[in-house]
C-alpha atoms as a PDB file:
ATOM      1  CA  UNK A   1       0.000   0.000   0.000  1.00  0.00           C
ATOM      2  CA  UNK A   2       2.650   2.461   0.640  1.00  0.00           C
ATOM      3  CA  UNK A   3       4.456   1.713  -1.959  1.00  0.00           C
ATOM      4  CA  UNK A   4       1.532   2.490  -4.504  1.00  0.00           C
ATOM      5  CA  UNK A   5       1.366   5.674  -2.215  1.00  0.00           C
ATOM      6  CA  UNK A   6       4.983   6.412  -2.482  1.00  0.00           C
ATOM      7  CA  UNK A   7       4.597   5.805  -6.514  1.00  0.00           C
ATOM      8  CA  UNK A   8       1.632   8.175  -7.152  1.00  0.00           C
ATOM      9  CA  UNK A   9       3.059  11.001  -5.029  1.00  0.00           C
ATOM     10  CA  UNK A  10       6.714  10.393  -7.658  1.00  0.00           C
ATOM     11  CA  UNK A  11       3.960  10.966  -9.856  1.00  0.00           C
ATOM     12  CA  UNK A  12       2.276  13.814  -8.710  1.00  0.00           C
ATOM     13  CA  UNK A  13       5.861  15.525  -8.461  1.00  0.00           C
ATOM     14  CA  UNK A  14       7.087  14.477 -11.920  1.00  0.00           C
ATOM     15  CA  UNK A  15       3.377  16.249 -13.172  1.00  0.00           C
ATOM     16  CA  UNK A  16       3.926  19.480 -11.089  1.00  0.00           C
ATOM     17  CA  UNK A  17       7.789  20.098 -12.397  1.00  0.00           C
ATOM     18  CA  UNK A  18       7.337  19.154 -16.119  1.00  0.00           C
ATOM     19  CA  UNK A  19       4.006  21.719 -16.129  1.00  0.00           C
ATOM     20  CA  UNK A  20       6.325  24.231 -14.579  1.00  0.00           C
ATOM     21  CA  UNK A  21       9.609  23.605 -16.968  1.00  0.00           C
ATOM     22  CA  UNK A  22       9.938  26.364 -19.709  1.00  0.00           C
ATOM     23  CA  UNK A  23       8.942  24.319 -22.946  1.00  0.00           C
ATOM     24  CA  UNK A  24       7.367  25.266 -26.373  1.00  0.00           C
ATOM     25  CA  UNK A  25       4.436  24.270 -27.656  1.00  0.00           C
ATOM     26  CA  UNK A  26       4.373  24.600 -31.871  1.00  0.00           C
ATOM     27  CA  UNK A  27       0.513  23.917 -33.144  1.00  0.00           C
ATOM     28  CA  UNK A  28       0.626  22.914 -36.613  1.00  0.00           C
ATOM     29  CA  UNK A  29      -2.862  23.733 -38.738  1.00  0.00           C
ATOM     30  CA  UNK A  30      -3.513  23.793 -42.287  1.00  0.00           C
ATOM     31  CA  UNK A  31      -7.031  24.477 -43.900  1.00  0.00           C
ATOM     32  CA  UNK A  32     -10.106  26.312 -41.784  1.00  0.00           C
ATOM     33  CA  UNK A  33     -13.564  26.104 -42.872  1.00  0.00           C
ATOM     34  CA  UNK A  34     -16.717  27.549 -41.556  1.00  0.00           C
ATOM     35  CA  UNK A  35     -18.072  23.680 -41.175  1.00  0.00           C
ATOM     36  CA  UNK A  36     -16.084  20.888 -42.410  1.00  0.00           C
ATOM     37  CA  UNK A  37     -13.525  18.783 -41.098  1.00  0.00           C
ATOM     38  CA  UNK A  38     -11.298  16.289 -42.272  1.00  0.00           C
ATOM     39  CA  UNK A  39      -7.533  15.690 -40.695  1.00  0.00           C
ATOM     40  CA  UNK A  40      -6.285  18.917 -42.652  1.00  0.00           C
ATOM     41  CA  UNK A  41      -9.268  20.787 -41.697  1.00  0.00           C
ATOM     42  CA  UNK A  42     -10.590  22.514 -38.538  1.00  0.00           C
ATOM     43  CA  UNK A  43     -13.813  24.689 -38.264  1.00  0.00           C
ATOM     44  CA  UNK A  44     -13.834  28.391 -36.994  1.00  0.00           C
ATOM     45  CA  UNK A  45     -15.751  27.163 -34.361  1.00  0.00           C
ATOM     46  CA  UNK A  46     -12.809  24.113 -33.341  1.00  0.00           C
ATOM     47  CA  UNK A  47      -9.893  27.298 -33.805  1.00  0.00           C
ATOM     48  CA  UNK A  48     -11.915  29.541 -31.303  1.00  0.00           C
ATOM     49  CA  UNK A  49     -12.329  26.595 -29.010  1.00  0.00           C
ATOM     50  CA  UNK A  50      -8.491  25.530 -28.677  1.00  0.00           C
ATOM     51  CA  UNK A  51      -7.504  29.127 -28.517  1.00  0.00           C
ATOM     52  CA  UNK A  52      -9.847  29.812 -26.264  1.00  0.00           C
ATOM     53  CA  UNK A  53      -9.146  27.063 -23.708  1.00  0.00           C
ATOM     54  CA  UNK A  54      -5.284  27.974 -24.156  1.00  0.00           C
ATOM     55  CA  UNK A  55      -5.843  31.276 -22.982  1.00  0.00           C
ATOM     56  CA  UNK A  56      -7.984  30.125 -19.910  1.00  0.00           C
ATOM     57  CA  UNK A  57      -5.569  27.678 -19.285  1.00  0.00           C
ATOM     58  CA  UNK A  58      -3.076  30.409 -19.103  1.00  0.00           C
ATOM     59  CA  UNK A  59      -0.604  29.440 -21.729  1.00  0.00           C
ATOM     60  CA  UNK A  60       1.485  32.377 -23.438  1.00  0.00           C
ATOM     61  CA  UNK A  61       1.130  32.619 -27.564  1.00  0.00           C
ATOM     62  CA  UNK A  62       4.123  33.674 -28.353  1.00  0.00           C
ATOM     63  CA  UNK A  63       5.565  35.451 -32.039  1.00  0.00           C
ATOM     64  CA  UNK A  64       8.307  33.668 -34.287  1.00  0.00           C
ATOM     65  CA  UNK A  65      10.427  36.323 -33.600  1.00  0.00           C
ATOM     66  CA  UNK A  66      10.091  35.677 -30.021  1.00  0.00           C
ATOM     67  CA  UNK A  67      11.283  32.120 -30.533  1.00  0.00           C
ATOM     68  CA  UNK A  68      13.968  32.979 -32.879  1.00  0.00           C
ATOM     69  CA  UNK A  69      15.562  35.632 -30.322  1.00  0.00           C
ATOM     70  CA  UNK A  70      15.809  33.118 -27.545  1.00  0.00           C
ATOM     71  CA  UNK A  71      17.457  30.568 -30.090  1.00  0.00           C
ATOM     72  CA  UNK A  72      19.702  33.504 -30.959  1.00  0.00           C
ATOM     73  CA  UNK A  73      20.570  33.617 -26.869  1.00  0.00           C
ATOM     74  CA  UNK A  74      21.336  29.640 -27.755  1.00  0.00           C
ATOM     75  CA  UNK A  75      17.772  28.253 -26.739  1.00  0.00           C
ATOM     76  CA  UNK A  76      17.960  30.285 -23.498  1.00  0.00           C
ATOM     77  CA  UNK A  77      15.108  30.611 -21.130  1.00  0.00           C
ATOM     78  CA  UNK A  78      13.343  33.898 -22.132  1.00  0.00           C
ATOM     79  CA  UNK A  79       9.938  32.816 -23.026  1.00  0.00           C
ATOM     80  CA  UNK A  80       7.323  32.427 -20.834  1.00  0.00           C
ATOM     81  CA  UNK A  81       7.127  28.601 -18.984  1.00  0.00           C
ATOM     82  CA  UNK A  82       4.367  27.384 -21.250  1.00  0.00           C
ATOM     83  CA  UNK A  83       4.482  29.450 -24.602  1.00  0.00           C
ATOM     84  CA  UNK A  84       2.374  28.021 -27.323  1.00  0.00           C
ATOM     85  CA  UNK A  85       3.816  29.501 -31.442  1.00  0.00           C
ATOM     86  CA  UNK A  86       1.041  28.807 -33.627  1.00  0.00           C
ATOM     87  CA  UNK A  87       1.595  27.864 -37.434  1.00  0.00           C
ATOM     88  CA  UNK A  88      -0.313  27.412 -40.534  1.00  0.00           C
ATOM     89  CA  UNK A  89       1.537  25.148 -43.730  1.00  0.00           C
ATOM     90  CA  UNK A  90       0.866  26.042 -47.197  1.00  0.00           C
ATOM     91  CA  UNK A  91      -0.739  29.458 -47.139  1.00  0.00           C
ATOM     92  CA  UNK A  92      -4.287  28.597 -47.655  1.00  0.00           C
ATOM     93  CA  UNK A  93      -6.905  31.439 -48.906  1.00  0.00           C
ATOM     94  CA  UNK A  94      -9.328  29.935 -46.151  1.00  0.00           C
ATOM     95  CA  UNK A  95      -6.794  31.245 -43.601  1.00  0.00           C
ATOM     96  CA  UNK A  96      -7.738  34.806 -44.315  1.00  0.00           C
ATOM     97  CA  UNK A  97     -11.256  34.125 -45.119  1.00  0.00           C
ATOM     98  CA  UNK A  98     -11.954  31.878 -41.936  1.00  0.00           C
ATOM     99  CA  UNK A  99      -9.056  31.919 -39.532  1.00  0.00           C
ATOM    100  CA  UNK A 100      -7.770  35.530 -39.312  1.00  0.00           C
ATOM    101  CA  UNK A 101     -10.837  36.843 -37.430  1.00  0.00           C
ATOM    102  CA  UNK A 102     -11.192  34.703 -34.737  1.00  0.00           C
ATOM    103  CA  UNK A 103      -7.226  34.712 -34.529  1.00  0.00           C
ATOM    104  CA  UNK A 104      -7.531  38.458 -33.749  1.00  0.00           C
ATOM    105  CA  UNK A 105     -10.318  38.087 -31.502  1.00  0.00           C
ATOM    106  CA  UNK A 106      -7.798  36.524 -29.227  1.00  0.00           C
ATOM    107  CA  UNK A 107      -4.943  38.714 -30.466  1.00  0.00           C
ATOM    108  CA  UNK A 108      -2.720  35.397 -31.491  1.00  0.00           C
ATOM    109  CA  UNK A 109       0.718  36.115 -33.174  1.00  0.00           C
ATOM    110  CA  UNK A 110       0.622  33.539 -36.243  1.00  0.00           C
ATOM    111  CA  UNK A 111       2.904  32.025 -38.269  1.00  0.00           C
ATOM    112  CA  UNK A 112       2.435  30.790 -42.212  1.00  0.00           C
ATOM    113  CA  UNK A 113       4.718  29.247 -43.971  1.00  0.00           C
ATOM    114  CA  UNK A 114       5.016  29.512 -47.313  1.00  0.00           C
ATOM    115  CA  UNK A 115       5.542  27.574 -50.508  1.00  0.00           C
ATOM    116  CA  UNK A 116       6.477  29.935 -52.875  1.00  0.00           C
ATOM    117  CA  UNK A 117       5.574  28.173 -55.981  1.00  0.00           C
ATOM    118  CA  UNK A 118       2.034  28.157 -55.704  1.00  0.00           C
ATOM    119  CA  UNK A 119       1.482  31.896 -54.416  1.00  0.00           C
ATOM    120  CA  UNK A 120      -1.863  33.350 -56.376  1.00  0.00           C
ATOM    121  CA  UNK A 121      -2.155  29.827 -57.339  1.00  0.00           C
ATOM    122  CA  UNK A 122      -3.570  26.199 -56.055  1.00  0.00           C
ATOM    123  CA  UNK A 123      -2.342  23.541 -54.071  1.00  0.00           C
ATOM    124  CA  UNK A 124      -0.830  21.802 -56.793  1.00  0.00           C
ATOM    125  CA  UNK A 125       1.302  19.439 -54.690  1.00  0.00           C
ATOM    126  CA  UNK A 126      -1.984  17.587 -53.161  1.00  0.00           C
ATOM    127  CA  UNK A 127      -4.984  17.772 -56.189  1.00  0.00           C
ATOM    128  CA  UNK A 128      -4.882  21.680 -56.672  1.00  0.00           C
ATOM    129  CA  UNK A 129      -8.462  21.727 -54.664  1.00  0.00           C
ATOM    130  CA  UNK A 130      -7.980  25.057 -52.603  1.00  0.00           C
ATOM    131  CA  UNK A 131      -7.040  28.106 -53.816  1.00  0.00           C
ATOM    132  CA  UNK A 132      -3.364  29.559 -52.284  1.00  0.00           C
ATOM    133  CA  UNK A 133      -2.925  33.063 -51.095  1.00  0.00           C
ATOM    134  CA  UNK A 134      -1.438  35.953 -53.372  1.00  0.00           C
ATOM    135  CA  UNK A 135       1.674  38.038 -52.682  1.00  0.00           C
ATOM    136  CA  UNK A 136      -0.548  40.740 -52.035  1.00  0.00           C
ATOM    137  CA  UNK A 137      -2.914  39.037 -49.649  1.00  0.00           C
ATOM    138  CA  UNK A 138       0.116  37.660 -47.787  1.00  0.00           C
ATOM    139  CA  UNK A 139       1.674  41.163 -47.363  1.00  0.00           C
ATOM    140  CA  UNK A 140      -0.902  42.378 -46.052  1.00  0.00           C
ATOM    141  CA  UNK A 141      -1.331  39.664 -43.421  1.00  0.00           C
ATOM    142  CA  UNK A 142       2.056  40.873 -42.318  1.00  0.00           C
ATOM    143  CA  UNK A 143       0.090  43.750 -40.940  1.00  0.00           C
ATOM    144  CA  UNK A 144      -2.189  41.547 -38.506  1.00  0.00           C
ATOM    145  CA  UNK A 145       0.291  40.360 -36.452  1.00  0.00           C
ATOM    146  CA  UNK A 146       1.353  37.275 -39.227  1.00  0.00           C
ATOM    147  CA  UNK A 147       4.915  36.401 -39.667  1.00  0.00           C
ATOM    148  CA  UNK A 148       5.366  34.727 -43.125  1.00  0.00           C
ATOM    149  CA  UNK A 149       8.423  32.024 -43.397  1.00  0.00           C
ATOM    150  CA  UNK A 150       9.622  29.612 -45.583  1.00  0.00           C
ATOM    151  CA  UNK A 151       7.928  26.155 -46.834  1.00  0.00           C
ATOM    152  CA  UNK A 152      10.144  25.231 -49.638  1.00  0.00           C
ATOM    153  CA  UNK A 153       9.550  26.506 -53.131  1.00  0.00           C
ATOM    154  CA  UNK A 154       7.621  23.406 -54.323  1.00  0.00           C
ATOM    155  CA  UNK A 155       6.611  21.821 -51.238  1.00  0.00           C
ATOM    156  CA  UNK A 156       9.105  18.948 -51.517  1.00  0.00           C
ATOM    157  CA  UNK A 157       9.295  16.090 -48.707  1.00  0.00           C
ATOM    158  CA  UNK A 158      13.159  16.576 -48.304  1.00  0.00           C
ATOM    159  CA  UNK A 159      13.247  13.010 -47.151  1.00  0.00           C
ATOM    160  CA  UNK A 160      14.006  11.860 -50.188  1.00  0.00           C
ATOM    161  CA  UNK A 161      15.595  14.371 -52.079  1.00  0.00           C
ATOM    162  CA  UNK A 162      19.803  14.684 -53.013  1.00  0.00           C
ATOM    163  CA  UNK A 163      21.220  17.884 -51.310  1.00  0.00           C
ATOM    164  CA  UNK A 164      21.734  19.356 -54.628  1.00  0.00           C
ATOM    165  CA  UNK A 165      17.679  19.142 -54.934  1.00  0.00           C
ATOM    166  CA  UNK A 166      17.459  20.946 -51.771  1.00  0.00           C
ATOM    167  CA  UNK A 167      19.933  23.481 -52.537  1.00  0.00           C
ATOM    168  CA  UNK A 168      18.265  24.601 -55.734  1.00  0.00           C
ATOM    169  CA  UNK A 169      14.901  24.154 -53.823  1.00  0.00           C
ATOM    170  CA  UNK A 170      15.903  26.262 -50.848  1.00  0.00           C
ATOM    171  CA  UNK A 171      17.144  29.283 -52.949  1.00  0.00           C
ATOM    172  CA  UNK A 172      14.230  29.062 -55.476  1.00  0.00           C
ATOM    173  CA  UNK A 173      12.151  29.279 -51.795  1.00  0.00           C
ATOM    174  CA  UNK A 174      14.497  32.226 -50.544  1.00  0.00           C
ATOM    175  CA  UNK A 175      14.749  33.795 -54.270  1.00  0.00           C
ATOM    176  CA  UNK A 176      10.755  34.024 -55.358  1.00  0.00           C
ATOM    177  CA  UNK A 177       9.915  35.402 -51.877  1.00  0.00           C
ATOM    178  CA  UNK A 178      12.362  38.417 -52.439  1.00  0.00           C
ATOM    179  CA  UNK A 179      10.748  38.604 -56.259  1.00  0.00           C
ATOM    180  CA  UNK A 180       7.044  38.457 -54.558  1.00  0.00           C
ATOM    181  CA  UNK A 181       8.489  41.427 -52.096  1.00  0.00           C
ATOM    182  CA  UNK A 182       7.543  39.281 -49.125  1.00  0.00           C
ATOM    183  CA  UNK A 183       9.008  39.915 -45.435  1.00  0.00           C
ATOM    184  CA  UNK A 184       9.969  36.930 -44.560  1.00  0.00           C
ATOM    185  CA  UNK A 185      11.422  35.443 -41.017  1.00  0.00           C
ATOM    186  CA  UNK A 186      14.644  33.270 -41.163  1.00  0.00           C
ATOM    187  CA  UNK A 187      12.703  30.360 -40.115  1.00  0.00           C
ATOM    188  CA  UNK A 188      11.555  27.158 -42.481  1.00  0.00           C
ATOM    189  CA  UNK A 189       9.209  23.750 -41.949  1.00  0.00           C
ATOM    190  CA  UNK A 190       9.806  20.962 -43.814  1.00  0.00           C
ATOM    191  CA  UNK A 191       6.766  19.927 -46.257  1.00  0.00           C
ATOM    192  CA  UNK A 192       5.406  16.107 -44.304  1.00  0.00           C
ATOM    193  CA  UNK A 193       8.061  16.841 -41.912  1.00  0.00           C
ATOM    194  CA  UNK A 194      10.128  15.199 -44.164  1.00  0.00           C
ATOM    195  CA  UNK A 195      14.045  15.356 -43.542  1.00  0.00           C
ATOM    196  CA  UNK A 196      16.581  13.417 -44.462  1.00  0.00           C
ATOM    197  CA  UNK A 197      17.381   9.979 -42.461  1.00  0.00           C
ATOM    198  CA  UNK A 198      21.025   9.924 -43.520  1.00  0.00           C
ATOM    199  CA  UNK A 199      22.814  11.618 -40.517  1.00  0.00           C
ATOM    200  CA  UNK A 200      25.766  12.578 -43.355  1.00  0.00           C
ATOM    201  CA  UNK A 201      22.994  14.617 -45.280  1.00  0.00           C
ATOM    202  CA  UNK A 202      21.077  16.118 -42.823  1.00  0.00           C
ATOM    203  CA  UNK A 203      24.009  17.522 -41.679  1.00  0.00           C
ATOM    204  CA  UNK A 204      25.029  18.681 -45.002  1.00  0.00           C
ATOM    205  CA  UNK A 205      21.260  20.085 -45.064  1.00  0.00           C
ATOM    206  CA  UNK A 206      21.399  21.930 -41.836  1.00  0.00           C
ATOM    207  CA  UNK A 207      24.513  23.333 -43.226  1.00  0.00           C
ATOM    208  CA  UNK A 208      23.080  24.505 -46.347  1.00  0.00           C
ATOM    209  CA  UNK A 209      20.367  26.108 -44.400  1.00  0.00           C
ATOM    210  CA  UNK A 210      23.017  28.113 -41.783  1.00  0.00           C
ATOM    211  CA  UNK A 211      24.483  29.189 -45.090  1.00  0.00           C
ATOM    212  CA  UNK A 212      21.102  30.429 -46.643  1.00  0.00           C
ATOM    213  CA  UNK A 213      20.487  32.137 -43.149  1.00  0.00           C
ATOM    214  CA  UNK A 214      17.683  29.945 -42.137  1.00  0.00           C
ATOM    215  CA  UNK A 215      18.288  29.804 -38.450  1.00  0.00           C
ATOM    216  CA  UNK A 216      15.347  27.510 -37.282  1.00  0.00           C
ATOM    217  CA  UNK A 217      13.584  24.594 -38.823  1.00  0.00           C
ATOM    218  CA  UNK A 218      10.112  22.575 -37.735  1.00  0.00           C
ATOM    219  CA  UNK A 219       9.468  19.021 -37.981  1.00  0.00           C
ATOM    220  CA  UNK A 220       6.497  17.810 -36.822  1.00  0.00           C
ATOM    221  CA  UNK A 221       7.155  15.237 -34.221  1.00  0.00           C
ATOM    222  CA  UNK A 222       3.966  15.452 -32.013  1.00  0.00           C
ATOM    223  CA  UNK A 223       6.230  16.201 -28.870  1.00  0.00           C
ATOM    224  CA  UNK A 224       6.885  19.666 -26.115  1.00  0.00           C
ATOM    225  CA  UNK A 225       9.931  21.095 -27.327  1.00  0.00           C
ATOM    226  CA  UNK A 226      12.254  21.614 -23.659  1.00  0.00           C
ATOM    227  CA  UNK A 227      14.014  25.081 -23.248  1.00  0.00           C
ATOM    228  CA  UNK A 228      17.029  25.216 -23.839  1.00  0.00           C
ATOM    229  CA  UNK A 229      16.480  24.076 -27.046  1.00  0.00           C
ATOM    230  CA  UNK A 230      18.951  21.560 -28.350  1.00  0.00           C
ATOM    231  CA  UNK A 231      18.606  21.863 -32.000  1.00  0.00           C
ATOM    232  CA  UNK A 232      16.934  24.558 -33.057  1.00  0.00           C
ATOM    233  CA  UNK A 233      16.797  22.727 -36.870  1.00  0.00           C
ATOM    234  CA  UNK A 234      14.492  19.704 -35.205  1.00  0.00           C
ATOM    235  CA  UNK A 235      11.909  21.149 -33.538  1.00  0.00           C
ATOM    236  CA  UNK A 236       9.040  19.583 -33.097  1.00  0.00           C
ATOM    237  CA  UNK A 237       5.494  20.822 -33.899  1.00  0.00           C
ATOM    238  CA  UNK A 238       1.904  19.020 -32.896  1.00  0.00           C
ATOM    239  CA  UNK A 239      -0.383  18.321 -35.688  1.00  0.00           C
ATOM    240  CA  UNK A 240      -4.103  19.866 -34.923  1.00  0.00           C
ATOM    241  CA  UNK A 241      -6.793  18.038 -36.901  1.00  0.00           C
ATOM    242  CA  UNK A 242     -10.260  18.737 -37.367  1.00  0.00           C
ATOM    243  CA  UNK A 243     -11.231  14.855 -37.054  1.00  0.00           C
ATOM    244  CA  UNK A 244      -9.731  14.908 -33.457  1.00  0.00           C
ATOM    245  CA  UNK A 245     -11.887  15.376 -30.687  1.00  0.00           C
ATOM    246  CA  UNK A 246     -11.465  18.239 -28.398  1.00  0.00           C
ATOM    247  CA  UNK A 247     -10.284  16.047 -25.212  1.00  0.00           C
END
């Protein structure tokens, strides 16, 4: 008996100092819609209810350029103990349409990433069904508190790909966003999360990247990123989907 005691108070404390350790929480959505879901897709009404409970639950939204200054301090503590970055992939139209009110309703600092490619076009990479947003639309979300970044030029899983392919694919990325005029942050996610599994080239990738300026890179990982953080070129971001329930 006491030693079941003795085992859920370990657990109790193990609760109370992980809840207090300075960690990162990076949300990962992709499509919002006024009604349908699928595992890409949330509602308005699922976006207000996760931002929402954050804020009740008092965690601290926090801006790229928040994240990337304490990586600049090397990953030192100087965000709050439970700062959540959110992030959109791909650049949707539906983010401006659907997401961008309720966003500001709770005055969230977001993140897109974008694929350059497919600016003012579709979302050619996965059926071309939803429209992408223009240059224009995506400078102007700079002015509501949106931080644009980069999503390679053709949304390529870098899994598979040589480093010369990512080379050419990271400058195109780097090269059309300067063409489009768009302020972007020195930060990058990796289309499926894909990276390469070959320690040789994924070192030769992070390298490339360092060279290119890119001083942060998301996965996706499903994990708390820990502060410090240990590599700031693997960190890990939690997939929201609208076919998830809210538990």
């Amino acid at each position: 008996m006491w030693i079941f005691i003795a085992l859920l108070f370990g657990v109790f404390v193990w609760l109370i100092f992980h809840s207090r350790r300075h960690s990162l929480r990076v949300l990962m959505y992709h499509k919002v819609s006024p009604s349908d879901t699928d595992f890409m897709t949330v509602t308005t009404e699922q976006l207000r209810q996760h931002l929402l409970y954050l804020r009740q639950a008092d965690y601290t939204f926090v801006s790229l350029s928040a994240v990337l200054a304490a990586l600049q301090k090397d990953g030192a503590i100087s965000l709050p103990h439970r700062a959540v970055l959110v992030t959109f992939d791909d650049a949707y139209r539906n983010n401006l349409d659907n997401a961008l009110a309720v966003l500001q309703e709770f005055d969230v600092p977001t993140t897109i990433f974008v694929s350059t490619a497919f600016v003012g076009g579709m979302n050619e990479w996965d059926g071309s069904t939803d429209p992408i947003l223009t240059g224009d639309q995506l400078k102007d979300l700079t002015t509501n508190d949106f931080t644009l970044a980069y999503h390679s030029h053709r949304h390529l899983n870098y899994k598979n790909q040589s480093l010369e392919t990512i080379h050419t694919d990271l400058s195109s990325n780097i090269q059309e966003a300067n063409n489009l005029g768009l302020p972007m942050a020195h930060a990058f996610s990796y289309p499926y999360g894909g990276r390469p599994k070959d320690p040789v080239l994924k070192g030769q990738m992070i390298a490339e990247m360092k060279r290119l300026g890119i001083r942060a890179a998301f996965r996706i990982g499903n994990r708390i990123n820990p502060i410090p953080i240990r590599n700031p070129y693997d960190l890990n971001r939690i997939d929201v989907r609208g076919t998830d329930s809210f538990a």
